[in-house]
PDB file of N, CA and C in Angstrom:
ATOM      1  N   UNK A   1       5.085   3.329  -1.248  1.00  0.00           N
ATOM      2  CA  UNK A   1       4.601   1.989  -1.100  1.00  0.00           C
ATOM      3  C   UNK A   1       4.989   1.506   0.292  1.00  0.00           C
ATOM      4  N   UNK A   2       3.876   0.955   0.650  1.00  0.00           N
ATOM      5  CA  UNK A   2       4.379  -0.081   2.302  1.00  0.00           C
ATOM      6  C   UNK A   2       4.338  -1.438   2.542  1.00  0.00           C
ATOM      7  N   UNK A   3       4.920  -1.820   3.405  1.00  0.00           N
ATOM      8  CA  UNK A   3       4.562  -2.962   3.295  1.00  0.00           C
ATOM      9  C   UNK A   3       3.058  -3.007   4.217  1.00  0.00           C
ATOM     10  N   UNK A   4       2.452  -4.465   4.040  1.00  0.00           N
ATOM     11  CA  UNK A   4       0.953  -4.671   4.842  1.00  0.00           C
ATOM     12  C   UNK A   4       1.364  -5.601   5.792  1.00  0.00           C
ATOM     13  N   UNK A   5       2.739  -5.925   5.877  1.00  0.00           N
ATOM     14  CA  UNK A   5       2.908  -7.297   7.388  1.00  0.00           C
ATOM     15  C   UNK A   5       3.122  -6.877   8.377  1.00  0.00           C
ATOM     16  N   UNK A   6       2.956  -6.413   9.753  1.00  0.00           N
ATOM     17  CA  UNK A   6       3.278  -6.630  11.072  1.00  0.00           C
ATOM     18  C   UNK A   6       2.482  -7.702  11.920  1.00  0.00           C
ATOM     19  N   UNK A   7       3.869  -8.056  12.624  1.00  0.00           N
ATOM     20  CA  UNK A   7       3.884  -8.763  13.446  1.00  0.00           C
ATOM     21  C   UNK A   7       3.473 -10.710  12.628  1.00  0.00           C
ATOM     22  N   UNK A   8       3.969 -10.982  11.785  1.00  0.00           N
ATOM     23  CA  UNK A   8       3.628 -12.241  10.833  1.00  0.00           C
ATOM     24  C   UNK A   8       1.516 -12.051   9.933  1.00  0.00           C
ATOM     25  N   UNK A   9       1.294 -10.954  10.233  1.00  0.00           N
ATOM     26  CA  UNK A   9       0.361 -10.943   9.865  1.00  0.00           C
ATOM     27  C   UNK A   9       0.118  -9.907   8.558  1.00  0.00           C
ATOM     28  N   UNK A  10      -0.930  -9.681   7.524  1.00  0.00           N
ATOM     29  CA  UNK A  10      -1.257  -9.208   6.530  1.00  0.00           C
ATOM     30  C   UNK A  10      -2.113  -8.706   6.266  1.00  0.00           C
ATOM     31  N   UNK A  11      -1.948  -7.563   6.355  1.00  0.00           N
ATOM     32  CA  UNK A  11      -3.309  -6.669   6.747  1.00  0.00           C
ATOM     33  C   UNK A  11      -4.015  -5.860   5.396  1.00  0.00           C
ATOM     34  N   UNK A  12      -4.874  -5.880   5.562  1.00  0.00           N
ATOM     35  CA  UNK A  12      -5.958  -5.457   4.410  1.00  0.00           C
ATOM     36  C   UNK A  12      -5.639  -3.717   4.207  1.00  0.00           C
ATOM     37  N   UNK A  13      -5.651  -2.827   3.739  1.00  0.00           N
ATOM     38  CA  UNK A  13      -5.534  -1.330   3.692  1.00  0.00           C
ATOM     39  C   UNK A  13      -6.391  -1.398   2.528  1.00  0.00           C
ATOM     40  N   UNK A  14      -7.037  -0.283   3.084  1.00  0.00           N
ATOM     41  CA  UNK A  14      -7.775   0.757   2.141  1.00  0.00           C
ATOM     42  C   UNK A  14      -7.992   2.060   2.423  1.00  0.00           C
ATOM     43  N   UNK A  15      -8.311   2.390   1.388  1.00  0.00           N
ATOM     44  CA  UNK A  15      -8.914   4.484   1.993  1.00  0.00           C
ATOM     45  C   UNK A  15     -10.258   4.389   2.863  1.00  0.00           C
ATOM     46  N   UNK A  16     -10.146   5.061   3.944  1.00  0.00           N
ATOM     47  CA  UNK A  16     -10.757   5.624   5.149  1.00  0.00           C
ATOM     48  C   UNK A  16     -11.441   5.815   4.700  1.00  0.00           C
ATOM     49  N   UNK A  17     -11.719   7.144   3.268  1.00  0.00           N
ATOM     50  CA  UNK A  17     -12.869   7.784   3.378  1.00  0.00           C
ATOM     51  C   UNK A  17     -12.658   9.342   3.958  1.00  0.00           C
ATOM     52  N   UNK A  18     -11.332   9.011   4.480  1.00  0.00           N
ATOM     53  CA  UNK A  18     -10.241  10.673   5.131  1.00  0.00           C
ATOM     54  C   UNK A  18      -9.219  10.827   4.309  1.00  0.00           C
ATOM     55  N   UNK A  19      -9.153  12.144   4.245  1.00  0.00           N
ATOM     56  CA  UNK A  19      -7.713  12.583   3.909  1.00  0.00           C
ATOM     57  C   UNK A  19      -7.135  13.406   4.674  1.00  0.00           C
ATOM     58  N   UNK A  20      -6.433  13.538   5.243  1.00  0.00           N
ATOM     59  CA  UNK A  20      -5.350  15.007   5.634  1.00  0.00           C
ATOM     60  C   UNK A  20      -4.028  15.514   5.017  1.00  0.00           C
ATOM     61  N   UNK A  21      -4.425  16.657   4.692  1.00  0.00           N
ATOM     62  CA  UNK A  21      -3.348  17.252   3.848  1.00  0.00           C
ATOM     63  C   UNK A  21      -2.972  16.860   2.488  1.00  0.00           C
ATOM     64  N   UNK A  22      -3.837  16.703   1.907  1.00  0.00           N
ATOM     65  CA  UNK A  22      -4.174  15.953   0.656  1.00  0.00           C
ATOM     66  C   UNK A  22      -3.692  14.225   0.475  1.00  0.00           C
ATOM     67  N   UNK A  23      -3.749  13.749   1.369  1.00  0.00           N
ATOM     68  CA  UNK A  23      -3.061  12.531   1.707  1.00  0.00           C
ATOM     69  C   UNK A  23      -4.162  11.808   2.466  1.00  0.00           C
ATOM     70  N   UNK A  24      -4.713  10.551   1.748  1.00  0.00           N
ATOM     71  CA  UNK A  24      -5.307   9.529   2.019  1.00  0.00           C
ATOM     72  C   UNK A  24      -4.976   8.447   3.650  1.00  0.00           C
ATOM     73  N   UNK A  25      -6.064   8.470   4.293  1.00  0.00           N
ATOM     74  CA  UNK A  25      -5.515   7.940   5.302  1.00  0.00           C
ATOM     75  C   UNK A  25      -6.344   6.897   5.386  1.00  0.00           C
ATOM     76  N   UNK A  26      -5.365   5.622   5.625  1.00  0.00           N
ATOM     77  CA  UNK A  26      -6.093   4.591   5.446  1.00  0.00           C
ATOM     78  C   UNK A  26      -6.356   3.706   6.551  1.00  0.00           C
ATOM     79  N   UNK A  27      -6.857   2.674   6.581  1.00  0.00           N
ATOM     80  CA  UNK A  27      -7.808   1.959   7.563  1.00  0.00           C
ATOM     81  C   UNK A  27      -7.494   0.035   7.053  1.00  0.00           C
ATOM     82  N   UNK A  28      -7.383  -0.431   8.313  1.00  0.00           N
ATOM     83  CA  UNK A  28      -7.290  -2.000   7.803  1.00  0.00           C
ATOM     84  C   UNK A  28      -8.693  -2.923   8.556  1.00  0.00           C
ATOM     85  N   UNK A  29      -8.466  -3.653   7.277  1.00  0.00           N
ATOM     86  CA  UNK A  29      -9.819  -4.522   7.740  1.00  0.00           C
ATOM     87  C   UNK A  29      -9.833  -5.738   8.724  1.00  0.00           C
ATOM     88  N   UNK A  30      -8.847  -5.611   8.846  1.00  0.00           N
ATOM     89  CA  UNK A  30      -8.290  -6.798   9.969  1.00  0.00           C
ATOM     90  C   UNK A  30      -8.829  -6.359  11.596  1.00  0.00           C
ATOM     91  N   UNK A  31      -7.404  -5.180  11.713  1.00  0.00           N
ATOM     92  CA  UNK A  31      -8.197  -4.188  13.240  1.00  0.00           C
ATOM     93  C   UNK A  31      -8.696  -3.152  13.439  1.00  0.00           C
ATOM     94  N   UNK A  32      -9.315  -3.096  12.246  1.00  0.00           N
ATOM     95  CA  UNK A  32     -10.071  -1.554  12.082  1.00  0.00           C
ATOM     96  C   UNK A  32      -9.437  -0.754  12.714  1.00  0.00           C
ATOM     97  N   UNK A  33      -7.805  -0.630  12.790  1.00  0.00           N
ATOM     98  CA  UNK A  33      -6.775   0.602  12.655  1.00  0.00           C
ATOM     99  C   UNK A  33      -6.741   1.458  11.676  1.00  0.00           C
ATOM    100  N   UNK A  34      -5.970   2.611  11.740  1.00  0.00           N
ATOM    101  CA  UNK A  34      -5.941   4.134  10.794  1.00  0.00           C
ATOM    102  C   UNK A  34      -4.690   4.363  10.858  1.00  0.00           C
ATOM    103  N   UNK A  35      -4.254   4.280   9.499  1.00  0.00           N
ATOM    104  CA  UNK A  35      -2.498   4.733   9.110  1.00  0.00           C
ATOM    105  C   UNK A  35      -2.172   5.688   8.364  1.00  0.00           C
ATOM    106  N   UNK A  36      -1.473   6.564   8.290  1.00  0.00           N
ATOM    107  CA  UNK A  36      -1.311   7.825   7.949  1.00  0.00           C
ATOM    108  C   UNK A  36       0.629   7.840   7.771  1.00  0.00           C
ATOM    109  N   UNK A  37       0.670   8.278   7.262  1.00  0.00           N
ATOM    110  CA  UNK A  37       1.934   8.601   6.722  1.00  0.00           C
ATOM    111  C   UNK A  37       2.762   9.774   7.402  1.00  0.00           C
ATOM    112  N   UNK A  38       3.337   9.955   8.598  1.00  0.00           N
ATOM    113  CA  UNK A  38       3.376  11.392   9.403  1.00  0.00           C
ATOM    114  C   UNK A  38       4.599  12.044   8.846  1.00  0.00           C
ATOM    115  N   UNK A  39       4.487  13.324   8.537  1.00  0.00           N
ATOM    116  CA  UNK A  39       5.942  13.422   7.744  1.00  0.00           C
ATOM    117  C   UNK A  39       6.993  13.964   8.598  1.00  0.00           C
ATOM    118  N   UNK A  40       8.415  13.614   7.898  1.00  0.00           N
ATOM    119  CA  UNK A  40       9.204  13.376   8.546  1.00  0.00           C
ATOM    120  C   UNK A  40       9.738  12.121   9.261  1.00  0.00           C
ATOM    121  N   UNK A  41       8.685  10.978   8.563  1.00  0.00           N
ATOM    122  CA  UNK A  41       9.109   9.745   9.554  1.00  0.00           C
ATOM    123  C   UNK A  41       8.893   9.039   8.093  1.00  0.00           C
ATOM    124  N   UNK A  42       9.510   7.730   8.489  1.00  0.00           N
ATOM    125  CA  UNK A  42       9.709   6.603   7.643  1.00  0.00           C
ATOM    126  C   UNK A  42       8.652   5.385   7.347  1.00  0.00           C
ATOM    127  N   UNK A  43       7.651   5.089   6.669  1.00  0.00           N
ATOM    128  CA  UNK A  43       6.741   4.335   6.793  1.00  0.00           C
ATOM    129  C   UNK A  43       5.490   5.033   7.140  1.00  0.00           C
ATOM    130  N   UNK A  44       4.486   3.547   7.201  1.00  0.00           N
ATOM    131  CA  UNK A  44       3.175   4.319   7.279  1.00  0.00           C
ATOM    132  C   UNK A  44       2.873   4.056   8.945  1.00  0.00           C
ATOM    133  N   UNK A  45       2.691   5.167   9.699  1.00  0.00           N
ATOM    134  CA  UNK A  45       2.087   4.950  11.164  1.00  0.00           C
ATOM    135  C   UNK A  45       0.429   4.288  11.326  1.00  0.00           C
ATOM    136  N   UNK A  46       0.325   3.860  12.427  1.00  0.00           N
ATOM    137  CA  UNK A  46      -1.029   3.285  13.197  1.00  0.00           C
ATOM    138  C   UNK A  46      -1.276   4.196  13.896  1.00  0.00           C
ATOM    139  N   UNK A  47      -2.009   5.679  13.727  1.00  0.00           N
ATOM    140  CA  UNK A  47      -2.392   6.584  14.179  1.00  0.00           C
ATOM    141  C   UNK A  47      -3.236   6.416  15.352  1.00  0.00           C
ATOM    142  N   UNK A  48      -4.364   5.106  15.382  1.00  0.00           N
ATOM    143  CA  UNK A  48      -5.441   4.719  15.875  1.00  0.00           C
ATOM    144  C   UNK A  48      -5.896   3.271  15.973  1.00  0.00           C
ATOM    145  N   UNK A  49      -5.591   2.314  16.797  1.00  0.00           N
ATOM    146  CA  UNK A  49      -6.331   1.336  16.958  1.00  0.00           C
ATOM    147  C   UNK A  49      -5.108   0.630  17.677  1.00  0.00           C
ATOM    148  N   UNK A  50      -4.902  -1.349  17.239  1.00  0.00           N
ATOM    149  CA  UNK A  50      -4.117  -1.854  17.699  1.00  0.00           C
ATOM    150  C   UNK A  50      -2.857  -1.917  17.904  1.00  0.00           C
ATOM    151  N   UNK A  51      -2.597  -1.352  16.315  1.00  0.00           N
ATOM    152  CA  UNK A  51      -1.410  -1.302  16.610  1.00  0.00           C
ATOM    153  C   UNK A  51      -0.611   0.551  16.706  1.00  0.00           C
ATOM    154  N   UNK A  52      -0.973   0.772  17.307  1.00  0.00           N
ATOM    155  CA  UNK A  52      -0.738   2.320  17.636  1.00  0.00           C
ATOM    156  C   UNK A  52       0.677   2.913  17.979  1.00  0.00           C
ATOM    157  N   UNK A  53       1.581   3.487  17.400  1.00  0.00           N
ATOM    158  CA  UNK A  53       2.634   4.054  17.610  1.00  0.00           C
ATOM    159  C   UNK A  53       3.426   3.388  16.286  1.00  0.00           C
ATOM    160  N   UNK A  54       2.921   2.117  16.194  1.00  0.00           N
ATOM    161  CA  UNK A  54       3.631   1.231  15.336  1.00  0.00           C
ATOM    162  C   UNK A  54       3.683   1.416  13.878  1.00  0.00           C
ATOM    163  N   UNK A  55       4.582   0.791  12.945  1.00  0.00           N
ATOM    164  CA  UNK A  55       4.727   1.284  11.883  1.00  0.00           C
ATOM    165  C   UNK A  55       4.930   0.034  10.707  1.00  0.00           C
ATOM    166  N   UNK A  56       4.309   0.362   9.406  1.00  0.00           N
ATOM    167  CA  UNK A  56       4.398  -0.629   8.305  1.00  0.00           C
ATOM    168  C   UNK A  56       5.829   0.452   7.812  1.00  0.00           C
ATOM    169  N   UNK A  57       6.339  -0.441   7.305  1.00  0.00           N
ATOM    170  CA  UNK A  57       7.721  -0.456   6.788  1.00  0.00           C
ATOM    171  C   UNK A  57       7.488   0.070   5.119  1.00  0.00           C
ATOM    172  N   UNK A  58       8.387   0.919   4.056  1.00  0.00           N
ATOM    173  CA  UNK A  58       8.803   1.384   3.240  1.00  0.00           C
ATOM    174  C   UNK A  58       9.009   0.297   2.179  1.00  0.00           C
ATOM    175  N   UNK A  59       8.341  -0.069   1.246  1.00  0.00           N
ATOM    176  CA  UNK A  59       9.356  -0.808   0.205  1.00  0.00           C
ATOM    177  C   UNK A  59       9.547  -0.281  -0.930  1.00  0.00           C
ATOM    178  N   UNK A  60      10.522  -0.420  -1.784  1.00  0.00           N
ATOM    179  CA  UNK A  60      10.913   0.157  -2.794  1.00  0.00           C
ATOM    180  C   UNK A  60       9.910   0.086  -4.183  1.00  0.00           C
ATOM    181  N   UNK A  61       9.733   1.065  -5.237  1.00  0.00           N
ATOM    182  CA  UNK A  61       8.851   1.069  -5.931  1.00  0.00           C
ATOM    183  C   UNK A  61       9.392   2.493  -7.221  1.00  0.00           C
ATOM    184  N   UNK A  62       8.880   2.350  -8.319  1.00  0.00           N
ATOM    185  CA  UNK A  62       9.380   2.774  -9.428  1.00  0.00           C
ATOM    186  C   UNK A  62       8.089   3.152  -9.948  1.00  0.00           C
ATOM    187  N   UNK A  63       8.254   5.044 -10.411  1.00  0.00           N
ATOM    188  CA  UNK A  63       7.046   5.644 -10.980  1.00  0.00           C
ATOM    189  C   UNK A  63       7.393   5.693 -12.744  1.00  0.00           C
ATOM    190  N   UNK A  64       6.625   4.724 -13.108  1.00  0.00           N
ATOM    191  CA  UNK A  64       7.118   4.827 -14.668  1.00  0.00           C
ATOM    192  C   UNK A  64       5.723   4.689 -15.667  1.00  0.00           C
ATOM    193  N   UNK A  65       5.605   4.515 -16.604  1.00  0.00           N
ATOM    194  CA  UNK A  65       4.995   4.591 -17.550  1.00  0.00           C
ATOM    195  C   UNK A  65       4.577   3.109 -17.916  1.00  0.00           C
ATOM    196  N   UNK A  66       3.634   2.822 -18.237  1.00  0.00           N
ATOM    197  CA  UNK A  66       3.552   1.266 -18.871  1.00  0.00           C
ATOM    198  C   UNK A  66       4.361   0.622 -19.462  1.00  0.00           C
ATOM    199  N   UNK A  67       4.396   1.299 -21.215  1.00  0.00           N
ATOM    200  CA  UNK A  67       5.260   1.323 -22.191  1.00  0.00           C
ATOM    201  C   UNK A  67       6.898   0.922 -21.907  1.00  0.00           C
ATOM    202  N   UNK A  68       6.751   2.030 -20.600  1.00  0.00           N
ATOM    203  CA  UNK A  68       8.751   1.805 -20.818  1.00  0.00           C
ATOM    204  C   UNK A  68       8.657   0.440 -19.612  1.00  0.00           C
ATOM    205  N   UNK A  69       7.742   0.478 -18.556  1.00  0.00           N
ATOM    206  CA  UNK A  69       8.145  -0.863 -17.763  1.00  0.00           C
ATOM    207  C   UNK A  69       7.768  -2.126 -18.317  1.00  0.00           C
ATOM    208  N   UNK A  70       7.305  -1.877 -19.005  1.00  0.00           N
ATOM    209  CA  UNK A  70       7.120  -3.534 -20.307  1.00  0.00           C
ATOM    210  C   UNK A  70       8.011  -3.782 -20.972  1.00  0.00           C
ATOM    211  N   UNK A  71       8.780  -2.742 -22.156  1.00  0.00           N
ATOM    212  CA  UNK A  71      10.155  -2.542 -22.829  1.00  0.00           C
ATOM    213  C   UNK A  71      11.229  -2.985 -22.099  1.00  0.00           C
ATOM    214  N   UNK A  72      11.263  -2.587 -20.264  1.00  0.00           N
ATOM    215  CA  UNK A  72      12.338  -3.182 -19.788  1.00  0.00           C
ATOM    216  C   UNK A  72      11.577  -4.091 -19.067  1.00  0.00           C
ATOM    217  N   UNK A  73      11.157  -4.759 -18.735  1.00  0.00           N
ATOM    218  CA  UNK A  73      10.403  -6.429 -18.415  1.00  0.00           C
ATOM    219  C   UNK A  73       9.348  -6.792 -19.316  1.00  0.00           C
ATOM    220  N   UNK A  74      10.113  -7.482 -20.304  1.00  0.00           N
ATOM    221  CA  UNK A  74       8.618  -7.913 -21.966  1.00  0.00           C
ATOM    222  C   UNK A  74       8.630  -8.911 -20.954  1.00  0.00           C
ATOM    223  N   UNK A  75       8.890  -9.937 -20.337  1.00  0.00           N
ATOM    224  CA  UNK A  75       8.046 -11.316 -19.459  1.00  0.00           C
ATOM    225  C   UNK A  75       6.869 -10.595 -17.838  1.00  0.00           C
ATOM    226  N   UNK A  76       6.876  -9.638 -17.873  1.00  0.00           N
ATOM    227  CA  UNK A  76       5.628  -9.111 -16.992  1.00  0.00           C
ATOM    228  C   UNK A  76       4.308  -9.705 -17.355  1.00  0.00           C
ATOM    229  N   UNK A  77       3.768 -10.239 -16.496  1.00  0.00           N
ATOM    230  CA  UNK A  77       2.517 -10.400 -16.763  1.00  0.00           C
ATOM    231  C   UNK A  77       1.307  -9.584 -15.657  1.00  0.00           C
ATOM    232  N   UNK A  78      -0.041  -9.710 -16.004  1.00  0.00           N
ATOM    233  CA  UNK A  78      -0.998  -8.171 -15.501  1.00  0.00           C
ATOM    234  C   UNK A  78      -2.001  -8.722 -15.617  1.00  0.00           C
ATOM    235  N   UNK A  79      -2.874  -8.406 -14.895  1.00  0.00           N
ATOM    236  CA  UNK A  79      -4.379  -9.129 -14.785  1.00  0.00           C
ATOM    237  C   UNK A  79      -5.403  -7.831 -15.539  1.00  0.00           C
ATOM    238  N   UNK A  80      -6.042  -8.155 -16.563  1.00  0.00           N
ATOM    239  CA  UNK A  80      -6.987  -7.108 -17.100  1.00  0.00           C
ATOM    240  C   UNK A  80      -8.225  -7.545 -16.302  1.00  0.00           C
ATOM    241  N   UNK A  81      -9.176  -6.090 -16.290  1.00  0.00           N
ATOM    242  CA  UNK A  81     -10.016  -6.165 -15.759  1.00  0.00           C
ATOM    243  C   UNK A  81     -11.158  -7.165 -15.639  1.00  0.00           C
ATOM    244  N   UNK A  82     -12.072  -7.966 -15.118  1.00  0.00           N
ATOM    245  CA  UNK A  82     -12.618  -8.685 -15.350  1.00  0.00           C
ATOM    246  C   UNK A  82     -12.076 -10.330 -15.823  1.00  0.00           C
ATOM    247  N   UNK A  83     -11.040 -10.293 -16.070  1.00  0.00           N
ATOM    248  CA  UNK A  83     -10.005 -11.149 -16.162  1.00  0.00           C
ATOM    249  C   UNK A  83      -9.599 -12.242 -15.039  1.00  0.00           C
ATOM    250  N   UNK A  84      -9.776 -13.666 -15.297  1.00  0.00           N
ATOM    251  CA  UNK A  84      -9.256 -14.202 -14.363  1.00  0.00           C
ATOM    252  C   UNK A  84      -7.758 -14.582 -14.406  1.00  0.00           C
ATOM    253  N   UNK A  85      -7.357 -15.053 -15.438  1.00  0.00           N
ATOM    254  CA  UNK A  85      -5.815 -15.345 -15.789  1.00  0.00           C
ATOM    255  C   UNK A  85      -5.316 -14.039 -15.893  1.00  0.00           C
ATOM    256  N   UNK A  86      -3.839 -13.951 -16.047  1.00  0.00           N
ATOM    257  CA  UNK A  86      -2.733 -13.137 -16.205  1.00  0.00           C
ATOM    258  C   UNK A  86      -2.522 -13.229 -17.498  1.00  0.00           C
ATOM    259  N   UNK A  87      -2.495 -12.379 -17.791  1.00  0.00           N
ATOM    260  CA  UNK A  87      -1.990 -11.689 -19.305  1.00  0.00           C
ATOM    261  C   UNK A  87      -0.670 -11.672 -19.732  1.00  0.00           C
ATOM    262  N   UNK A  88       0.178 -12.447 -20.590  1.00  0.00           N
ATOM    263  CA  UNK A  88       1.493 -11.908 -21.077  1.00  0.00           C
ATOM    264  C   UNK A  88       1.579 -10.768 -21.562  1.00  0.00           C
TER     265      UNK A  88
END
């Protein structure tokens, strides 16, 4: 997971439409930059565009199951599809 802020701003990411190395490389809609994940480094890089060399930052994140992350947070709430409110 990354973060989407540099520089006070919030940038849109999505998939390119590329992958390298089985790894999705993504693109923001803001400066139509390309970020890629280079390994061995920390965060996601700006391979291509404005902000180039530069890097979205790492945030912490947990691969779990529905079931058990509901069991340990029953006050979570989740937007179902088509859904405008949040769901308890």
């Amino acid at each position: 997971m990354y973060s989407r802020e540099i520089d006070g701003r919030v940038l849109t990411l999505s998939a390119s439409g590329w992958t390298y190395r089985r790894t999705f490389v993504l693109y923001d809609f803001e400066t139509e930059s390309i970020w890629y994940h280079l390994e061995g480094t920390d965060g996601l890089t700006c391979i291509s565009g404005v902000y180039a060399d530069r890097k979205l930052g790492e945030i912490g994140s947990v691969m779990t199951r529905w079931n058990t992350w509901k069991a340990d947070r029953p006050n979570t709430k989740y937007l179902e599809f088509g859904s405008k409110e949040p769901k308890p």
